[in-house]
Protein backbone atom coordinates (compact mmCIF):
# COMPACT_ATOMS: atom_id res chain seq x y z
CA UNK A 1 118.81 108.18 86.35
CA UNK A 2 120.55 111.22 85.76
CA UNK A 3 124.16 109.37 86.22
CA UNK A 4 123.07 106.30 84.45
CA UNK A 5 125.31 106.98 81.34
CA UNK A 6 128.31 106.95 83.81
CA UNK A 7 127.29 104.21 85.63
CA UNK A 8 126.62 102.14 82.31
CA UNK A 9 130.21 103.16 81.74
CA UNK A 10 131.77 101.30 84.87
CA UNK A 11 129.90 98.54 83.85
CA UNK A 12 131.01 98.30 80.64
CA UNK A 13 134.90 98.92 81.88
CA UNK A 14 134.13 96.14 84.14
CA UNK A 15 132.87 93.57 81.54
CA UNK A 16 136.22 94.46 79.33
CA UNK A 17 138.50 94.06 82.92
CA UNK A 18 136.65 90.48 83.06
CA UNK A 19 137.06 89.89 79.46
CA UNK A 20 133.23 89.33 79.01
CA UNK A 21 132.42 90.66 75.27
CA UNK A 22 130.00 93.06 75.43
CA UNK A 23 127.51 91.76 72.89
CA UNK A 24 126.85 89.18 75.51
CA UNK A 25 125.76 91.35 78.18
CA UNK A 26 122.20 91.35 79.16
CA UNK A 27 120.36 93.94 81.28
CA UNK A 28 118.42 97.29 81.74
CA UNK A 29 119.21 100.90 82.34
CA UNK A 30 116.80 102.74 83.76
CA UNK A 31 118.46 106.10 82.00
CA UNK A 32 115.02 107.68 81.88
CA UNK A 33 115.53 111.36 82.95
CA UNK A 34 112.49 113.25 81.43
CA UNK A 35 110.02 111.68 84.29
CA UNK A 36 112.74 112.81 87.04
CA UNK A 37 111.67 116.28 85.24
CA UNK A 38 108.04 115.39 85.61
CA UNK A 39 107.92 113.93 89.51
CA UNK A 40 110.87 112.55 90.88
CA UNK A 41 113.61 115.72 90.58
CA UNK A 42 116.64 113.55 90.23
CA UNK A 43 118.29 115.77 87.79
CA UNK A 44 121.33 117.36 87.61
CA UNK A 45 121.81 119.12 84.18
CA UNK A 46 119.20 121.17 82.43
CA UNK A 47 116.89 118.72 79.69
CA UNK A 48 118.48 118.90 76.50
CA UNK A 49 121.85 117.79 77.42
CA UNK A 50 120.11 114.89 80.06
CA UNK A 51 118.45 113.70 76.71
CA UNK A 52 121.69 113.93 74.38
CA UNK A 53 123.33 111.91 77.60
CA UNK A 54 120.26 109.27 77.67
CA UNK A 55 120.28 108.89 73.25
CA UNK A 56 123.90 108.29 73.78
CA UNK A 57 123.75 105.07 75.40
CA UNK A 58 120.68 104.18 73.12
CA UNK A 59 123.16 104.73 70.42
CA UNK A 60 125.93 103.33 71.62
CA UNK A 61 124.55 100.62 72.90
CA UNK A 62 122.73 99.68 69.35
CA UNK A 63 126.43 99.53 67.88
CA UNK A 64 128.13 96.95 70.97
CA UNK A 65 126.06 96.13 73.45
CA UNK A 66 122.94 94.89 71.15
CA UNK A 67 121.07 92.76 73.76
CA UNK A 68 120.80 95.55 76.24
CA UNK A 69 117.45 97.18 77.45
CA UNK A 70 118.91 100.73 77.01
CA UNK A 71 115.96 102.68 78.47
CA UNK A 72 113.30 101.59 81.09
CA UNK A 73 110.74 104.35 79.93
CA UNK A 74 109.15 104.99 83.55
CA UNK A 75 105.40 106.04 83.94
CA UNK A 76 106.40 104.62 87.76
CA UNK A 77 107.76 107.81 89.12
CA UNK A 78 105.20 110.27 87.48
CA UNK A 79 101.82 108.14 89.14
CA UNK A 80 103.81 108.03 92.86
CA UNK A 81 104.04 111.86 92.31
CA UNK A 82 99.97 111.60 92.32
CA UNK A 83 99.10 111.79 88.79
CA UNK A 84 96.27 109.90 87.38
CA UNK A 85 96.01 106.31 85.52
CA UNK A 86 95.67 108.60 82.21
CA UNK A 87 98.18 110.76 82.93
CA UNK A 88 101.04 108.09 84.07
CA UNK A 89 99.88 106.47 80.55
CA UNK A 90 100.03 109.52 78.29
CA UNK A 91 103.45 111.43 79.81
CA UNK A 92 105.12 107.82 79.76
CA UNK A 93 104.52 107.44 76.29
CA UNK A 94 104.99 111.21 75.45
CA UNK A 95 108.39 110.61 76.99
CA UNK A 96 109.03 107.45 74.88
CA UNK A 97 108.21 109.18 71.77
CA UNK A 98 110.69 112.09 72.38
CA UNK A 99 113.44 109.60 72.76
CA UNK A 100 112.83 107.98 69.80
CA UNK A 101 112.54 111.47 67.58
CA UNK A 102 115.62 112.40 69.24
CA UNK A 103 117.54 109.14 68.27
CA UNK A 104 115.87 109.34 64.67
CA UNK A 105 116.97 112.78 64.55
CA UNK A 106 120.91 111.29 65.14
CA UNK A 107 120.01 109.32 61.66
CA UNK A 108 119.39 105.74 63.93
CA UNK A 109 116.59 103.38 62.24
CA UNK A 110 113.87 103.29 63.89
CA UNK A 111 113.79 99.41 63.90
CA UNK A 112 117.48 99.00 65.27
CA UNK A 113 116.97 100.67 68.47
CA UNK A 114 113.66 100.03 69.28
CA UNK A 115 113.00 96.26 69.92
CA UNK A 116 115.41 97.77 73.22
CA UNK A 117 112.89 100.38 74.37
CA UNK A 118 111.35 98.90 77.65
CA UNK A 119 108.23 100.60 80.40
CA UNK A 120 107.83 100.39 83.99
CA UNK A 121 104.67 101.53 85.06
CA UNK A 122 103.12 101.42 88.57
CA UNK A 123 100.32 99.07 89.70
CA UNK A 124 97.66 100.63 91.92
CA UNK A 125 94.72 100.15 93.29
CA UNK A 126 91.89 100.43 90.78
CA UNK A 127 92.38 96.30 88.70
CA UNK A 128 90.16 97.07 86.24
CA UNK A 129 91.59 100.76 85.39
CA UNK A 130 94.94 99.24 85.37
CA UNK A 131 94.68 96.44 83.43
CA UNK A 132 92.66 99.38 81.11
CA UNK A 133 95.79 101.04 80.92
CA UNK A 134 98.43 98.67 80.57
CA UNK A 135 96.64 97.66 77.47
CA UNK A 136 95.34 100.93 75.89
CA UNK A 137 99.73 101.57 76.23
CA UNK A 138 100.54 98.56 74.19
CA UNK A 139 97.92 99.64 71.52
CA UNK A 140 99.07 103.38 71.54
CA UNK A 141 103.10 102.18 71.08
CA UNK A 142 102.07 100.06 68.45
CA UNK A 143 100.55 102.29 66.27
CA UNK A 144 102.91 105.19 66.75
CA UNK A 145 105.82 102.89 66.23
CA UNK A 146 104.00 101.02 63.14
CA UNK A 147 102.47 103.71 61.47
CA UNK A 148 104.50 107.39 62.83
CA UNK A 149 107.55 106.53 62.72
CA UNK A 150 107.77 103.30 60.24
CA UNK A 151 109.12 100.46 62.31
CA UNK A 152 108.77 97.49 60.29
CA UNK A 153 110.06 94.71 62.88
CA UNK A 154 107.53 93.35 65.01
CA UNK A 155 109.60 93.02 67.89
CA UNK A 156 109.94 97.27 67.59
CA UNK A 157 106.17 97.44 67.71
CA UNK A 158 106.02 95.57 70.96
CA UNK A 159 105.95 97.28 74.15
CA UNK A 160 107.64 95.41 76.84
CA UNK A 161 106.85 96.51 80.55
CA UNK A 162 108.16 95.91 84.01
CA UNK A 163 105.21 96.79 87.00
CA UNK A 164 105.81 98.01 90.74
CA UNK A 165 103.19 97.48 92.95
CA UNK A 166 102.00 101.42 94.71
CA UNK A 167 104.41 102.60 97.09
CA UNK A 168 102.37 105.67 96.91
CA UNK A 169 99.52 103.92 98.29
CA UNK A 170 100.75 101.78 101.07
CA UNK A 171 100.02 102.83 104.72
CA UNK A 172 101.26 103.31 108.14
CA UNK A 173 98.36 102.62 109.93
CA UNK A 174 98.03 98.63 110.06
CA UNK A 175 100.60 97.67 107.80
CA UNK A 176 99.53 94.29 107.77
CA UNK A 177 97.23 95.53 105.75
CA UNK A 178 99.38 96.62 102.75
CA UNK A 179 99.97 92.94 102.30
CA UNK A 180 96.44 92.84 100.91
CA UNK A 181 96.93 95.89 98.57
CA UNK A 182 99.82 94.55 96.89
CA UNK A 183 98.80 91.16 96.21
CA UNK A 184 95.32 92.62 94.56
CA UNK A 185 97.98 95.34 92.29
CA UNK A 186 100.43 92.70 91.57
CA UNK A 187 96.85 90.64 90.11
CA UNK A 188 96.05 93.45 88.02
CA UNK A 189 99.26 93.71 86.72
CA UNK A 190 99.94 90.16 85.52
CA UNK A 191 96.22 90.18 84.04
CA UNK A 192 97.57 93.19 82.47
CA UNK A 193 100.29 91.64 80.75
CA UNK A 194 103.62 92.74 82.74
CA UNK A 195 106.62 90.88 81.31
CA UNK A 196 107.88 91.42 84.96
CA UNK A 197 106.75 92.50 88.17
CA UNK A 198 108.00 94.02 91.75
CA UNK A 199 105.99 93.52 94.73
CA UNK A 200 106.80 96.14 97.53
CA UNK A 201 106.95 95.19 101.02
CA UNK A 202 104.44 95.84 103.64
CA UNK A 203 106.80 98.02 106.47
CA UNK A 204 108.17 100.51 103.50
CA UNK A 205 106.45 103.28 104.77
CA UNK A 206 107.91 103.37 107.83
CA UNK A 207 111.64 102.13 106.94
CA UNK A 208 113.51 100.11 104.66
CA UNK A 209 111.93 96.68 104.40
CA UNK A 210 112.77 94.03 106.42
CA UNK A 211 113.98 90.38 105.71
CA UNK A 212 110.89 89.33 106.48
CA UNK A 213 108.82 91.56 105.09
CA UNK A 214 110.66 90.98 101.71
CA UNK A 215 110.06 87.43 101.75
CA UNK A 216 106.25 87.83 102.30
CA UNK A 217 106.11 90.02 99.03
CA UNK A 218 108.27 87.63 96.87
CA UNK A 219 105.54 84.62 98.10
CA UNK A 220 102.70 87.25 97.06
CA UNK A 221 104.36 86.63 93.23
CA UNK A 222 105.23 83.07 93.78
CA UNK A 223 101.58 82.24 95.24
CA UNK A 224 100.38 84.28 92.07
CA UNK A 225 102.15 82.78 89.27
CA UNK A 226 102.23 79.46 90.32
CA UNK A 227 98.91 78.45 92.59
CA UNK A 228 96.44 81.14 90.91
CA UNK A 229 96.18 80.28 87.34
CA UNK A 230 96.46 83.98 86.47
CA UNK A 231 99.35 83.60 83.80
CA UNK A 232 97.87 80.67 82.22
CA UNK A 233 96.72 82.84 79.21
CA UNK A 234 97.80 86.35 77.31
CA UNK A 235 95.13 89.16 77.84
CA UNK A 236 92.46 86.53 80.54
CA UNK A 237 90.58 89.69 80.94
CA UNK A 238 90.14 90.87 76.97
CA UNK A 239 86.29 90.75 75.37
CA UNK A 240 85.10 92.16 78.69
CA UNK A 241 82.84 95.00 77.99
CA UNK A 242 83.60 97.04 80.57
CA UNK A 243 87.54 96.59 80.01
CA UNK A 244 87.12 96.88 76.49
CA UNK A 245 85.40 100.25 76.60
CA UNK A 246 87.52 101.67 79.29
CA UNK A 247 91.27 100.69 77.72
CA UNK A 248 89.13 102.76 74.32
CA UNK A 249 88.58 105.59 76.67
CA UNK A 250 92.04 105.98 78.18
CA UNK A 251 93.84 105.71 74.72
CA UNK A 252 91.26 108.78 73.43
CA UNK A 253 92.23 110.63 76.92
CA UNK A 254 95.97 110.16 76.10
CA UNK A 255 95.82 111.27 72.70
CA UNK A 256 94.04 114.30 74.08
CA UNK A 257 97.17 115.05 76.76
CA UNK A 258 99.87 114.07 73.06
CA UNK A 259 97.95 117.10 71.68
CA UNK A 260 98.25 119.57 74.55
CA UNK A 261 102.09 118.93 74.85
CA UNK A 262 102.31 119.46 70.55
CA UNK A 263 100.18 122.72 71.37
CA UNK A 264 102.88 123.70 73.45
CA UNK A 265 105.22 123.20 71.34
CA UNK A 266 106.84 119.62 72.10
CA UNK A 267 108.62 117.73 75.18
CA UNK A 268 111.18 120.36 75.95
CA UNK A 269 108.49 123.64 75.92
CA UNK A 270 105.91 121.78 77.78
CA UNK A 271 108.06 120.59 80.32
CA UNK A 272 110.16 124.00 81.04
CA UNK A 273 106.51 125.76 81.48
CA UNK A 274 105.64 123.60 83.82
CA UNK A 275 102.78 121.81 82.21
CA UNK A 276 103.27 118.22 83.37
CA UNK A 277 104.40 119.14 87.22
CA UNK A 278 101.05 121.03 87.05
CA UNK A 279 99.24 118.51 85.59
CA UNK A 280 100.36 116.14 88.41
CA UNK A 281 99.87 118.61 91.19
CA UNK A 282 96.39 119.16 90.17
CA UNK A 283 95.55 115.68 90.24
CA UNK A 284 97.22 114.79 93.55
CA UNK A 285 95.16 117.83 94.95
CA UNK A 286 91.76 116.16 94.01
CA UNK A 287 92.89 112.75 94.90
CA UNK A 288 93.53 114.27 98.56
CA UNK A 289 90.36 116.11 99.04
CA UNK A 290 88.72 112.99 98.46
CA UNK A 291 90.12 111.40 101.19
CA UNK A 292 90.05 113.77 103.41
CA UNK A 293 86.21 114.28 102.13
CA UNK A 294 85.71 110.56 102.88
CA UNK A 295 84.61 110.34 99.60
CA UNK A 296 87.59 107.59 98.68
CA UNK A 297 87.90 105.51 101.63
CA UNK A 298 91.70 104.22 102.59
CA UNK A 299 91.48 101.14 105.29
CA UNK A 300 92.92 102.22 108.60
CA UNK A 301 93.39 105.49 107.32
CA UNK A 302 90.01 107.20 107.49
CA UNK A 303 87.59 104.41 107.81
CA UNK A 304 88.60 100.96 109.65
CA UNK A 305 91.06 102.35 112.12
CA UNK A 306 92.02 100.82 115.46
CA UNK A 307 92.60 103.01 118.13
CA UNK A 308 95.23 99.71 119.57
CA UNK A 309 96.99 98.91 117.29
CA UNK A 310 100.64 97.79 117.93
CA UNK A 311 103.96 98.71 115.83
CA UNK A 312 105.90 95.82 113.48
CA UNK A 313 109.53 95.61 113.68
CA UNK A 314 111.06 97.55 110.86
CA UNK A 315 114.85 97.31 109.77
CA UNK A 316 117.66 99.50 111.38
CA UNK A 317 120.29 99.98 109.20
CA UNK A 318 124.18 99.74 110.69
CA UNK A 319 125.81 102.75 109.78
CA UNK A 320 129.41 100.88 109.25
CA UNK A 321 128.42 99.87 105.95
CA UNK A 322 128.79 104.10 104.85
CA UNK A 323 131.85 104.15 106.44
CA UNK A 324 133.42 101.09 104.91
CA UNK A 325 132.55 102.27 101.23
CA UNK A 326 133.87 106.01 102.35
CA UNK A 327 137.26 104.50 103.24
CA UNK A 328 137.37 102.69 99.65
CA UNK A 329 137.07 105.28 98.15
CA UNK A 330 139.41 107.00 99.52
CA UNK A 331 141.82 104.00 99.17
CA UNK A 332 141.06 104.02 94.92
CA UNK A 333 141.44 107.71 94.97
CA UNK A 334 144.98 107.50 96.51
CA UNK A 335 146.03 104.52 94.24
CA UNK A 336 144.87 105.57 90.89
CA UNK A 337 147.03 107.67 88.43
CA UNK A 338 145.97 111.06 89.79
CA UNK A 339 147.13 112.84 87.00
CA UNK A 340 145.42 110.15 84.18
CA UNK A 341 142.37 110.78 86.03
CA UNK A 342 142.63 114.74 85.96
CA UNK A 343 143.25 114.53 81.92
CA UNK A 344 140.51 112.02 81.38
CA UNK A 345 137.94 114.24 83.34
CA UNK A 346 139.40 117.26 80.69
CA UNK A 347 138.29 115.09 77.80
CA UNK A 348 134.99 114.49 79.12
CA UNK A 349 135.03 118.22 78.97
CA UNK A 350 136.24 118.59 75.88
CA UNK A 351 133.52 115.73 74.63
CA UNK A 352 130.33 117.22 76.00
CA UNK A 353 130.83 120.42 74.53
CA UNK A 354 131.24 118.31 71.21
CA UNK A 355 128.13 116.68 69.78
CA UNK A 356 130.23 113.15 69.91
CA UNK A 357 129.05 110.61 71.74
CA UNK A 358 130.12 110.69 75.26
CA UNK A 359 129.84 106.87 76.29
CA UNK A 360 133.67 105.87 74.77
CA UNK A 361 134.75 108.49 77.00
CA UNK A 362 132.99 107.84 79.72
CA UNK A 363 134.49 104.24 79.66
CA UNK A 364 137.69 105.36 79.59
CA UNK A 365 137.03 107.55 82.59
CA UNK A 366 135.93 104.40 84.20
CA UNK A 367 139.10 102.91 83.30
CA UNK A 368 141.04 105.62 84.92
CA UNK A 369 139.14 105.15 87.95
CA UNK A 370 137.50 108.63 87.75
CA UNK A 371 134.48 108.76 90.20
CA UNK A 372 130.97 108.90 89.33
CA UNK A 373 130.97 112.33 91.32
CA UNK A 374 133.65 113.63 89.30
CA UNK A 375 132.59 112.69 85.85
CA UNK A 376 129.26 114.42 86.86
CA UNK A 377 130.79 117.59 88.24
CA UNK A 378 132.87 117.45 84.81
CA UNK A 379 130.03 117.15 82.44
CA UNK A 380 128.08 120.03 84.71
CA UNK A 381 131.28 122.12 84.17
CA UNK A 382 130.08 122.01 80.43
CA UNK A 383 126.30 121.48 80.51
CA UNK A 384 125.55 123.91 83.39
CA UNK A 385 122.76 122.43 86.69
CA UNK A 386 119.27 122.90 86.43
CA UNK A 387 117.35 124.40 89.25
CA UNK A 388 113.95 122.74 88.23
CA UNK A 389 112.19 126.30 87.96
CA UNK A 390 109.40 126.18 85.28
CA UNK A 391 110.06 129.11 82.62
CA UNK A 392 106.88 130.66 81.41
């Protein structure tokens, strides 16, 4: 995420060096760097100037490259980090609304860049609570983008999500077992309304996945979609009163956290004090103490367990492969036009210390053959690195 501008660019430079137009191209950038703030810590530069790099391809990308899915707005990240249902809802949408002010504040309309605003949320345990929450965050987008900030398209109202079975909550006691856990998430999220949907492997706690345990979470969608009946309809589980009343309660409990981070001032504030990381923290706390209480039980983990139980075969990765892409490298750093590339990494300089839009020269880096690591270290040169510290 936080060199998804410059890896947009070599994309882009690609497309042009194939002669595909970009108007054609199809596709989403992740490119959302307030949740690495929040959970993951994938950053590089300091906020502001992450955001001005993340509106930047929103903007550009609005202007040429109009069917592309410039942001995956990712509530993912924050609930692997241990935050609630509520709070992976309400920060994911917080974090969707500050990239829209800050692309209305660049004089975009609302309903050009919108329809191209796309979620990825997580898919754990809890069906009913998820399902809850995937569609208290359609009805929460809807009217902020409706009735906040004017959208008048339909297609800018909708909010269009990709789901990722809980990584967070798979085990390494009786893997087998995760099997089970991700087919019942991957239910709740298709009942929930997921446009798409990843289903994580059963061994990827303890390494990489392996072939085969890849191809037993790809039949855990296939079985789903095709033998279960479970995307027959839109919304099977809607006019429940239970789900009703709990997707009411989460969007009140959002709007609740959407007040706290205006108390503090906005996005920016309420993320350098800390308030989110906290937030999380706290939550991941009291999810813990329940376990360990035995008050939440976790199969295999502290109820269930078998005192035999034998290890799966997990993937072991050749270490060639880092080798082979080192040497290339190396070989397109030797055959470029070391001196282009030197003035091109200037301009990006020059550029980010501009309020222009940095994705034309990025491209042209990309051209030039400039490395992602360089056109980072170029645009830190000018933005500064962030150390992650909360000020307050």
């Amino acid at each position: 995420n936080a060199p998804a501008s410059v890896i947009m660019a070599f994309f882009l430079a690609n497309a042009q060096d194939q002669g595909v137009d970009w108007k054609q191209l199809r596709g989403t950038l992740q490119n959302d760097i307030l949740k690495e703030f929040h959970a993951q810590n994938e950053f590089v530069f300091p906020p502001e100037p992450h955001v001005r790099l993340v509106a930047d391809v929103i903007e550009f990308c609005t202007h040429h490259v109009p069917q592309w899915n410039t942001v995956s707005i990712s509530g993912y990240h924050i609930r692997e980090a241990g935050s609630t249902a509520v709070q992976e809802l309400a920060f994911t949408l917080a974090d969707g609304f500050h990239y829209v002010e800050t692309c209305l504040a660049r004089g975009l309309d609302i309903d050009a860049f919108a329809p191209r605003l796309s979620f990825f949320f997580n898919a754990h345990n809890d069906i009913f609570e998820e399902i809850a929450k995937y569609r208290a965050a359609r009805v929460l987008w809807a009217e902020a983008m409706r009735y906040k900030y004017g959208a008048r398209r339909e297609n800018s109202w909708k909010l269009r999500f990709h789901a990722q079975t809980a990584g967070c909550s798979l085990q390494d006691k009786q893997p087998e077992v995760n099997l089970i856990r991700v087919a019942y998430q991957a239910l709740a999220a298709v009942l929930g309304g997921c446009q798409s949907l990843h289903t994580n492997s059963m061994d990827e706690t303890l390494a990489l996945p392996s072939e085969h345990a890849v191809t037993l979470a790809l039949r855990t969608q296939q079985v789903l979609a095709h033998e279960t009946g479970a995307t027959n309809t839109v919304d099977p589980i809607g006019g429940s009163y239970f789900v009703e009343t709990l997707t009411k309660q989460m969007q009140q409990e959002a709007r609740v956290y959407f007040e706290r981070i205006e108390e503090l001032g906005g996005m920016i504030p309420a993320l350098e004090a800390g308030f989110f990381r906290r937030e999380i923290a706290d939550a991941a706390f009291t999810y813990q103490r329940e376990v360990d209480a035995k008050r939440k039980l976790i199969v295999g983990v502290n109820a269930f367990q078998e005192t035999d139980e034998k290890p799966i075969e997990t993937l072991v990765l050749d270490e060639t492969v880092e080798k082979e892409q080192v040497a290339r490298l190396q070989q397109i750093k030797a055959k470029r036009d070391g001196k282009a590339a030197r003035k091109m990494l200037a301009e990006i300089r020059r550029v980010a210390a501009t309020k222009e839009n940095l994705m034309p020269a990025l491209v042209e880096a990309a051209h030039m053959r400039c490395t992602v690591g360089e056109i980072m270290n170029a645009l830190a040169d000018v933005f500064g690195r962030y150390d992650g510290a909360a000020r307050w």
